[in-house]
PDB file of N, CA and C in Angstrom:
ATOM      1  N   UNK A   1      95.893 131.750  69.907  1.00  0.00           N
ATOM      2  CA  UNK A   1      97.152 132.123  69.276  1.00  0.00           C
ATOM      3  C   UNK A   1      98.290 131.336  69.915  1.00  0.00           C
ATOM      4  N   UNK A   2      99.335 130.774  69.106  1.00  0.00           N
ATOM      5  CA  UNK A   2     100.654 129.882  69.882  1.00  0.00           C
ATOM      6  C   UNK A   2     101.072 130.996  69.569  1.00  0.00           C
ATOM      7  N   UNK A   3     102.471 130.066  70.717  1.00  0.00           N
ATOM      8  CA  UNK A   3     103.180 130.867  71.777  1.00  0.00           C
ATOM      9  C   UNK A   3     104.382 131.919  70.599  1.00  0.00           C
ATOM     10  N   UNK A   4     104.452 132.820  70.699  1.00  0.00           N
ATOM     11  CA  UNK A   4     105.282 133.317  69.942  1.00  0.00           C
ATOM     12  C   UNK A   4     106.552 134.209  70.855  1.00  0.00           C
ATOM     13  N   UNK A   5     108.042 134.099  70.489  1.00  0.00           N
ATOM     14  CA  UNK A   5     109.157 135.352  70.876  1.00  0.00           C
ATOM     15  C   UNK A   5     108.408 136.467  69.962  1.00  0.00           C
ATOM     16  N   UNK A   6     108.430 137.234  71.034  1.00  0.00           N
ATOM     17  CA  UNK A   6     107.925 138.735  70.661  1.00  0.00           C
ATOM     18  C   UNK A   6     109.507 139.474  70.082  1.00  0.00           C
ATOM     19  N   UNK A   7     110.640 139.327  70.578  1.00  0.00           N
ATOM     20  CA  UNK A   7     111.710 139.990  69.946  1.00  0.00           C
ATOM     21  C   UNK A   7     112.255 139.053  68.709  1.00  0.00           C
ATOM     22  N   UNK A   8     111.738 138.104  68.467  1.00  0.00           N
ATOM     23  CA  UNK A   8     112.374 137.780  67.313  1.00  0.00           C
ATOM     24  C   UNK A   8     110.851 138.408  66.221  1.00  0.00           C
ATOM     25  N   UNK A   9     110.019 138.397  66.452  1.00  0.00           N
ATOM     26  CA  UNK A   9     108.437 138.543  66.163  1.00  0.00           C
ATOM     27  C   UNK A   9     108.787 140.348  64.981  1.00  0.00           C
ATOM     28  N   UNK A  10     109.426 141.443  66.527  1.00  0.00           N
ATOM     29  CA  UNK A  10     109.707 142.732  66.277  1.00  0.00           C
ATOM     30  C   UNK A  10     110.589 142.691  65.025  1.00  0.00           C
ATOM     31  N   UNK A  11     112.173 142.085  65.653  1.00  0.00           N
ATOM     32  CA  UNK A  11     112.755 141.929  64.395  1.00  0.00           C
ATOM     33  C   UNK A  11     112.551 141.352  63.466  1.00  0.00           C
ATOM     34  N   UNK A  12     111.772 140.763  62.679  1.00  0.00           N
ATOM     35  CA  UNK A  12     111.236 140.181  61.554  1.00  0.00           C
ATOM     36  C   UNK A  12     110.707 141.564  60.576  1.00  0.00           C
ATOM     37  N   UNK A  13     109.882 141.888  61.653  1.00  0.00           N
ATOM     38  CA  UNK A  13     109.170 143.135  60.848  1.00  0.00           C
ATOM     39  C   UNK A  13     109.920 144.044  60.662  1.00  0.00           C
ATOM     40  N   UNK A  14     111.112 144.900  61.604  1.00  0.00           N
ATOM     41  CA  UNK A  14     111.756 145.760  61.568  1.00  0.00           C
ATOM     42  C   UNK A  14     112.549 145.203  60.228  1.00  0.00           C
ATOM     43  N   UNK A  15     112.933 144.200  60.147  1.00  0.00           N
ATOM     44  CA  UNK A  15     113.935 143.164  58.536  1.00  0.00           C
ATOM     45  C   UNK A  15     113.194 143.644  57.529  1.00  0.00           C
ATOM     46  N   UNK A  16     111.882 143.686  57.568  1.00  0.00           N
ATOM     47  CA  UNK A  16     110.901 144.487  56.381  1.00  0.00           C
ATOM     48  C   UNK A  16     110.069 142.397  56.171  1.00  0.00           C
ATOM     49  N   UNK A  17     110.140 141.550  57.140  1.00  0.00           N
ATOM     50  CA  UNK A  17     109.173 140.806  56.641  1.00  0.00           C
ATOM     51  C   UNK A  17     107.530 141.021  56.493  1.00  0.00           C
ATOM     52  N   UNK A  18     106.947 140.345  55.635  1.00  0.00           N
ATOM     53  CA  UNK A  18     105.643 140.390  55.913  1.00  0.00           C
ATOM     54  C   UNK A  18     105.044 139.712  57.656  1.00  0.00           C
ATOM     55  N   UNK A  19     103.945 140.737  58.056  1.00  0.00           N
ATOM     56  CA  UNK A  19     103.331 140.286  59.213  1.00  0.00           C
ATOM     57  C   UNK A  19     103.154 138.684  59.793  1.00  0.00           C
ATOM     58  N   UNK A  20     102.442 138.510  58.493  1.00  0.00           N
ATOM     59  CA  UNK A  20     102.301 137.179  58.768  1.00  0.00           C
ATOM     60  C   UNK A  20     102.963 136.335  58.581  1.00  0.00           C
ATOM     61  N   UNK A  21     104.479 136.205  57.778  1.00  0.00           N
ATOM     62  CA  UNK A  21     105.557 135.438  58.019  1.00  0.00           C
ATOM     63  C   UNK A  21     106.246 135.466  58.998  1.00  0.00           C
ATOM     64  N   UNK A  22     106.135 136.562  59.899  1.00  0.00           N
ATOM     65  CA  UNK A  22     107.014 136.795  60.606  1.00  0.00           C
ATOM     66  C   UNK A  22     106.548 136.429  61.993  1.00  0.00           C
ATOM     67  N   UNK A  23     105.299 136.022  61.966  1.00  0.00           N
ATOM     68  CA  UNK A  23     104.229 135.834  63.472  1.00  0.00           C
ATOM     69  C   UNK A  23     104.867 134.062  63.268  1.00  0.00           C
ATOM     70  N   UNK A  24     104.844 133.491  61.560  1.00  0.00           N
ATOM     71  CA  UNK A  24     104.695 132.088  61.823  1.00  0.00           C
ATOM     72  C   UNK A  24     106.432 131.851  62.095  1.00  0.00           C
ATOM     73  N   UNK A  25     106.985 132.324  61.585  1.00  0.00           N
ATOM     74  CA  UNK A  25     108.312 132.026  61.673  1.00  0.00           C
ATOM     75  C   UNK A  25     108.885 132.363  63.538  1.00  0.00           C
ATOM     76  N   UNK A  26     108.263 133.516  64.027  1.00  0.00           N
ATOM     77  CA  UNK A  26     108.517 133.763  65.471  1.00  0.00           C
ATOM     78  C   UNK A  26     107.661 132.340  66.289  1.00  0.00           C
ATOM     79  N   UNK A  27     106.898 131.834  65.631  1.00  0.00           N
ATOM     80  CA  UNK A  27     106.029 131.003  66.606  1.00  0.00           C
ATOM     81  C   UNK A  27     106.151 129.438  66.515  1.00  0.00           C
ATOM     82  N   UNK A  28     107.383 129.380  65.155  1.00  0.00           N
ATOM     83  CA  UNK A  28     108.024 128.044  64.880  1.00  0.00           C
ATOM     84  C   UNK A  28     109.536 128.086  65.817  1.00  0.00           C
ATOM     85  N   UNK A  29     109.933 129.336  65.705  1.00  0.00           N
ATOM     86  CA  UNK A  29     110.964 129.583  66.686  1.00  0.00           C
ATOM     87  C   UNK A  29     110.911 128.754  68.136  1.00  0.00           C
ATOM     88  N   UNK A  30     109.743 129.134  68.783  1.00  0.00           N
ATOM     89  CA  UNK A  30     109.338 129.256  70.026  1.00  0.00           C
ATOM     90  C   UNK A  30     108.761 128.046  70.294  1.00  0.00           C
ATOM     91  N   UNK A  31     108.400 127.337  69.011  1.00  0.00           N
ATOM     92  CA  UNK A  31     108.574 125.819  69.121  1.00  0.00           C
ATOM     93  C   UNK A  31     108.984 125.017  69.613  1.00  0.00           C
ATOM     94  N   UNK A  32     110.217 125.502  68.674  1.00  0.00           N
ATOM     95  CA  UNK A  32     111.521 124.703  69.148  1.00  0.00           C
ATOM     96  C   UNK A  32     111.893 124.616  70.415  1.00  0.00           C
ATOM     97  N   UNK A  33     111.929 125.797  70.934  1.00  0.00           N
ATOM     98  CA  UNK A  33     112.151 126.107  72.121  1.00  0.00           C
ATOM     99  C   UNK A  33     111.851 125.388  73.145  1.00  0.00           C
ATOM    100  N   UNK A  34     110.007 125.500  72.985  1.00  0.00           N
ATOM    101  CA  UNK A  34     109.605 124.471  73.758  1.00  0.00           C
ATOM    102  C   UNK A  34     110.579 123.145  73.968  1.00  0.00           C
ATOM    103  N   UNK A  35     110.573 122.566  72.569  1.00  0.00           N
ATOM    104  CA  UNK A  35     110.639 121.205  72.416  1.00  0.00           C
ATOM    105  C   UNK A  35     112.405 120.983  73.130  1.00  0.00           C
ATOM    106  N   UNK A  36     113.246 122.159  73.111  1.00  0.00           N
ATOM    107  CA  UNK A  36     114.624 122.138  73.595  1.00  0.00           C
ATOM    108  C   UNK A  36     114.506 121.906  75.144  1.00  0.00           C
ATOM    109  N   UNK A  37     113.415 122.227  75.690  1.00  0.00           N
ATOM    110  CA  UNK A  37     113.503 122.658  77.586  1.00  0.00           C
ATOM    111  C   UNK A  37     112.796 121.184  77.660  1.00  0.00           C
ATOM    112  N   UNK A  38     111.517 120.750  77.105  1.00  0.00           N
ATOM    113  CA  UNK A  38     111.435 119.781  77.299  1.00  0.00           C
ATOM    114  C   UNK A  38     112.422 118.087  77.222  1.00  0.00           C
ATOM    115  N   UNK A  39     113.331 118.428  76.285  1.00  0.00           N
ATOM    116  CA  UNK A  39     114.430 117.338  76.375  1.00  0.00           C
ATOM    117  C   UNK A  39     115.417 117.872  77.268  1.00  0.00           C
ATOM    118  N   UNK A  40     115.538 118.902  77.724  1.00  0.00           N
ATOM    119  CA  UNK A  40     116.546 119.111  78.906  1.00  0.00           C
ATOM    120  C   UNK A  40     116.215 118.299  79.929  1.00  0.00           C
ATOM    121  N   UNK A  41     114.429 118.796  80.440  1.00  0.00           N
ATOM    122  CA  UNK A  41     113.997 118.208  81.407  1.00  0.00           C
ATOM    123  C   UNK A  41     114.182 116.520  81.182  1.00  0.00           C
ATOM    124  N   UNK A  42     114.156 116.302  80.409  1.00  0.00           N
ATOM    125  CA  UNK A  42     113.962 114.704  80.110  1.00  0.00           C
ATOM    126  C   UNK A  42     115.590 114.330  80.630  1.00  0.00           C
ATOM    127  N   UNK A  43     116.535 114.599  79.644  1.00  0.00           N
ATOM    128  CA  UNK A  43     117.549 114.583  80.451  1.00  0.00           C
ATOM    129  C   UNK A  43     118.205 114.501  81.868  1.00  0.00           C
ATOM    130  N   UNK A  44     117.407 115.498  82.660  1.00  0.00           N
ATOM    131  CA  UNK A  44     117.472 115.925  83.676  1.00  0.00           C
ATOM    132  C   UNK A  44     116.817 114.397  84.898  1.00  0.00           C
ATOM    133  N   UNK A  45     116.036 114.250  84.094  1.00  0.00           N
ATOM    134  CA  UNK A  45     115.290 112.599  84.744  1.00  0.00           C
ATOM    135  C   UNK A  45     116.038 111.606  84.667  1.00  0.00           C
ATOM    136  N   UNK A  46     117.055 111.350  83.304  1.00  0.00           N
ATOM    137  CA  UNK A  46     117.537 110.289  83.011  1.00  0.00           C
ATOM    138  C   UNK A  46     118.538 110.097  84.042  1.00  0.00           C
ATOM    139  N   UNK A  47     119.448 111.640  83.934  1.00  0.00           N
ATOM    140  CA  UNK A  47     120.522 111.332  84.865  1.00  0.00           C
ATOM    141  C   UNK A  47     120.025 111.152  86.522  1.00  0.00           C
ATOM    142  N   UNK A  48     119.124 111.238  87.159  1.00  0.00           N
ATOM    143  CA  UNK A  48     118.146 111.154  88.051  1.00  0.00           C
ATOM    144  C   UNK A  48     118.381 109.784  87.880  1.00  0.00           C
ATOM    145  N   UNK A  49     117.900 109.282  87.449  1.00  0.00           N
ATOM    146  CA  UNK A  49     117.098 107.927  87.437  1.00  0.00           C
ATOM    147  C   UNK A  49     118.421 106.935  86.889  1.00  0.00           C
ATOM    148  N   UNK A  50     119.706 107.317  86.960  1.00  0.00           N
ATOM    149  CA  UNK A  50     120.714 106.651  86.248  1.00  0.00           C
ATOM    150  C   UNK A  50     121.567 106.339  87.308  1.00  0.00           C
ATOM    151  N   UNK A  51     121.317 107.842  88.718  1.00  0.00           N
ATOM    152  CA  UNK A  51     122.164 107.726  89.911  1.00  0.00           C
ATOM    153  C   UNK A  51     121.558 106.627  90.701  1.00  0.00           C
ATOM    154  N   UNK A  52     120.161 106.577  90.728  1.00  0.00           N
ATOM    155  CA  UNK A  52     119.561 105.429  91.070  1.00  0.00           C
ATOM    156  C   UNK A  52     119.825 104.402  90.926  1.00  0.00           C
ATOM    157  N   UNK A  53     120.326 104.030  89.787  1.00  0.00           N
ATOM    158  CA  UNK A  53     120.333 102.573  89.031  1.00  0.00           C
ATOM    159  C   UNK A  53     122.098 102.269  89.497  1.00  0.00           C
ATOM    160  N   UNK A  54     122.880 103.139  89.659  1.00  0.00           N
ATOM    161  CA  UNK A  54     124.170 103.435  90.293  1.00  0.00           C
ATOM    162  C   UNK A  54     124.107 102.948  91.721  1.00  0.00           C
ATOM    163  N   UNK A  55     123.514 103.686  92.216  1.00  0.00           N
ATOM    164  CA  UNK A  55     123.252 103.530  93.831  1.00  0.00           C
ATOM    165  C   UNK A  55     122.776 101.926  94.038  1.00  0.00           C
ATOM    166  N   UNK A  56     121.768 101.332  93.625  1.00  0.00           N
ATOM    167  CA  UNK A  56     121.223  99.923  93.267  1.00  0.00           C
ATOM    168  C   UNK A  56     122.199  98.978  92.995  1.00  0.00           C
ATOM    169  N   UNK A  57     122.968  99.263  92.152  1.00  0.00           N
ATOM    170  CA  UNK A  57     124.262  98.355  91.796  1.00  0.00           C
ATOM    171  C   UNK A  57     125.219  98.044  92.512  1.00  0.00           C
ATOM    172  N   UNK A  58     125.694  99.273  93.411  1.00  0.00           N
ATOM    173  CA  UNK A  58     126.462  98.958  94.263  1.00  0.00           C
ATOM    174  C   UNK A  58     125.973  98.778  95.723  1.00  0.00           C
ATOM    175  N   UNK A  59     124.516  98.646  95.981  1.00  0.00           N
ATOM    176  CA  UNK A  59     124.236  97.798  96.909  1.00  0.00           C
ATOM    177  C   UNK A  59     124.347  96.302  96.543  1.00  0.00           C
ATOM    178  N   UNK A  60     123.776  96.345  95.586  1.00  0.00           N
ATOM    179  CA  UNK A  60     123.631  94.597  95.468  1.00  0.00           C
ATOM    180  C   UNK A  60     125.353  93.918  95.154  1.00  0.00           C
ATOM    181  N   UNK A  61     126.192  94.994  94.572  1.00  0.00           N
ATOM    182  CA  UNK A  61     127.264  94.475  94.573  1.00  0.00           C
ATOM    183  C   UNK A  61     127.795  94.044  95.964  1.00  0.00           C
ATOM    184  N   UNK A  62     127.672  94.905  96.612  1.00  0.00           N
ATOM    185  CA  UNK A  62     128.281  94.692  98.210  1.00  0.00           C
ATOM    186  C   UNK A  62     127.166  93.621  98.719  1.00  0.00           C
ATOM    187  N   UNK A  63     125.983  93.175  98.721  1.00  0.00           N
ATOM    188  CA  UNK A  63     125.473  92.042  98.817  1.00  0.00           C
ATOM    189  C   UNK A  63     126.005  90.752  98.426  1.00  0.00           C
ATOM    190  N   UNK A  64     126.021  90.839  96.977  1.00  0.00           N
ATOM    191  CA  UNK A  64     126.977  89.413  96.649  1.00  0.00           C
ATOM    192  C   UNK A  64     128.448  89.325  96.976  1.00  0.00           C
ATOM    193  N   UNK A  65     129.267  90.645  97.079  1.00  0.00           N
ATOM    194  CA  UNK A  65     130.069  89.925  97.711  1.00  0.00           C
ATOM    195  C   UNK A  65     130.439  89.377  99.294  1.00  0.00           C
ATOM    196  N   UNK A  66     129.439  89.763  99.803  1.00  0.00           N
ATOM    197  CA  UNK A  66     129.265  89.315 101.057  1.00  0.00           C
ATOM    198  C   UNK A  66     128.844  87.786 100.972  1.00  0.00           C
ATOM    199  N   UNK A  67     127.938  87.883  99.787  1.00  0.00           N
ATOM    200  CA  UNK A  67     127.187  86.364 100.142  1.00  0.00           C
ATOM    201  C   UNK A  67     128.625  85.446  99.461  1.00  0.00           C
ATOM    202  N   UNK A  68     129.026  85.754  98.503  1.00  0.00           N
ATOM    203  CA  UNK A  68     130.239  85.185  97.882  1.00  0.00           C
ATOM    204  C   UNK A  68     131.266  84.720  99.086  1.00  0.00           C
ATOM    205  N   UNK A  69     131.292  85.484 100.201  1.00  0.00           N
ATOM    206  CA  UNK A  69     132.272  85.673 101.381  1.00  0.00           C
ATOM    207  C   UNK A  69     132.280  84.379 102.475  1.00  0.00           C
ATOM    208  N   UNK A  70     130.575  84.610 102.512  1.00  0.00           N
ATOM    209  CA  UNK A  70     129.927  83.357 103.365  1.00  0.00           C
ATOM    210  C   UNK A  70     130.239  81.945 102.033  1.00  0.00           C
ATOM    211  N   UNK A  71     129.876  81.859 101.218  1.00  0.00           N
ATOM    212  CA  UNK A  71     129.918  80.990 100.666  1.00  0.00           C
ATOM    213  C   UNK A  71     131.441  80.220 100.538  1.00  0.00           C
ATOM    214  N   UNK A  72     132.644  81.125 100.132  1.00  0.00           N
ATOM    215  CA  UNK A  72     133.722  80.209 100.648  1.00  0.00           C
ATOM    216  C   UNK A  72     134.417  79.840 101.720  1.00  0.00           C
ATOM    217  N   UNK A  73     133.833  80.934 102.962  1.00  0.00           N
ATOM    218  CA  UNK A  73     133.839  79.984 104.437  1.00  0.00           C
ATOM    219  C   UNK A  73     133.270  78.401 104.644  1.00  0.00           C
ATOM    220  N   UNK A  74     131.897  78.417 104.195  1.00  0.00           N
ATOM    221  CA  UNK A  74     131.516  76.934 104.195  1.00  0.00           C
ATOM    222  C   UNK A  74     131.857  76.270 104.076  1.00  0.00           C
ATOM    223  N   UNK A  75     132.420  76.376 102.256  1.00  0.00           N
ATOM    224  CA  UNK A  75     133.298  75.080 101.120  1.00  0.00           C
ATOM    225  C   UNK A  75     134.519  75.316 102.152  1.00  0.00           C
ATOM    226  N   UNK A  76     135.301  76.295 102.934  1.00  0.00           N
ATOM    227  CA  UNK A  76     136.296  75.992 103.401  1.00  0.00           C
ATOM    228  C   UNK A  76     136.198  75.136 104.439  1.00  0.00           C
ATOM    229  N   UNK A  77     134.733  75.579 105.685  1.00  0.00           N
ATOM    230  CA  UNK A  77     134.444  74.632 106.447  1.00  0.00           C
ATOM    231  C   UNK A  77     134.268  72.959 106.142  1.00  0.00           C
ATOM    232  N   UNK A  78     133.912  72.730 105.286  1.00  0.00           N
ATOM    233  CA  UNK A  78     133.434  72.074 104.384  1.00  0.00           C
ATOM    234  C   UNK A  78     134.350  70.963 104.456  1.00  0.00           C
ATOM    235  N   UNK A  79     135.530  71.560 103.375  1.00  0.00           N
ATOM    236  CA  UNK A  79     137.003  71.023 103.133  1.00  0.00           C
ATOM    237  C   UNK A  79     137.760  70.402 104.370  1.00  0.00           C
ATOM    238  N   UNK A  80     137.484  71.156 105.377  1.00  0.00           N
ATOM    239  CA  UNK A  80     138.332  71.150 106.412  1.00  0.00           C
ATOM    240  C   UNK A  80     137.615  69.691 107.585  1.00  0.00           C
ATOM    241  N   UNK A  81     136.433  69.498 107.298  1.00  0.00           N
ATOM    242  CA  UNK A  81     135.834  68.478 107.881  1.00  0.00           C
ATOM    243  C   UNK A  81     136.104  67.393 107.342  1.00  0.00           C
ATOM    244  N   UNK A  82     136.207  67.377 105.983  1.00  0.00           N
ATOM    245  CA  UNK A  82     135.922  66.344 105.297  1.00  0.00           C
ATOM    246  C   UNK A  82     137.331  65.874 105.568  1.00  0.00           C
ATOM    247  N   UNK A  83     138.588  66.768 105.473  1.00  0.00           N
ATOM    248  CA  UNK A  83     139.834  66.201 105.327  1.00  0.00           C
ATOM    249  C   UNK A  83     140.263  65.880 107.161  1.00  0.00           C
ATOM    250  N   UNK A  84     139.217  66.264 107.982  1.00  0.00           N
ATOM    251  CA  UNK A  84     139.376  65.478 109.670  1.00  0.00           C
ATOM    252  C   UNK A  84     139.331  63.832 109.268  1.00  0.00           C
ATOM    253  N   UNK A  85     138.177  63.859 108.327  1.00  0.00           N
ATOM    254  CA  UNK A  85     137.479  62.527 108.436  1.00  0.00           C
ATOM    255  C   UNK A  85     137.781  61.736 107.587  1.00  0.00           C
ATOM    256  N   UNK A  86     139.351  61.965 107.010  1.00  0.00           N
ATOM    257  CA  UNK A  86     139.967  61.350 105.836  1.00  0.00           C
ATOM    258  C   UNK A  86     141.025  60.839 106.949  1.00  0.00           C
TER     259      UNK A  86
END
């Protein structure tokens, strides 16, 4: 037997539905349901897995600009030799 809400199940019948509409309609309910907690959870991963991709970015940002940092010391070293030897 799937999973059925037993209080939506009661009230169906107490409404005067038939039994058996009211088992399938409580157990399409409860469906859904499922299918609602499972995209929460999914959700729940994305933003997980989004702080990650956050966190990642701004390491490597602070990487390149470090390497960016070193790199125009050089060209400055660079500059500064070349114009001794001019």
């Amino acid at each position: 037997m799937a999973l059925m809400l037993s209080k939506t199940y009661d009230a169906l019948l107490a409404a005067g539905a038939p039994e058996d509409k009211a088992r399938d309609a409580a157990e399409e309910i409860a469906a859904y349901e499922n299918r609602l907690t499972r995209i929460e959870t999914d959700i729940a991963l994305i933003k997980a897995e989004i702080g990650e991709i956050r966190n990642t970015m701004a390491t490597k940002t602070w990487v390149l600009s470090a390497m960016l940092a070193q790199t125009f010391a050089i060209l400055g070293g660079v500059a500064g030799l070349l114009k001794l030897l001019h």
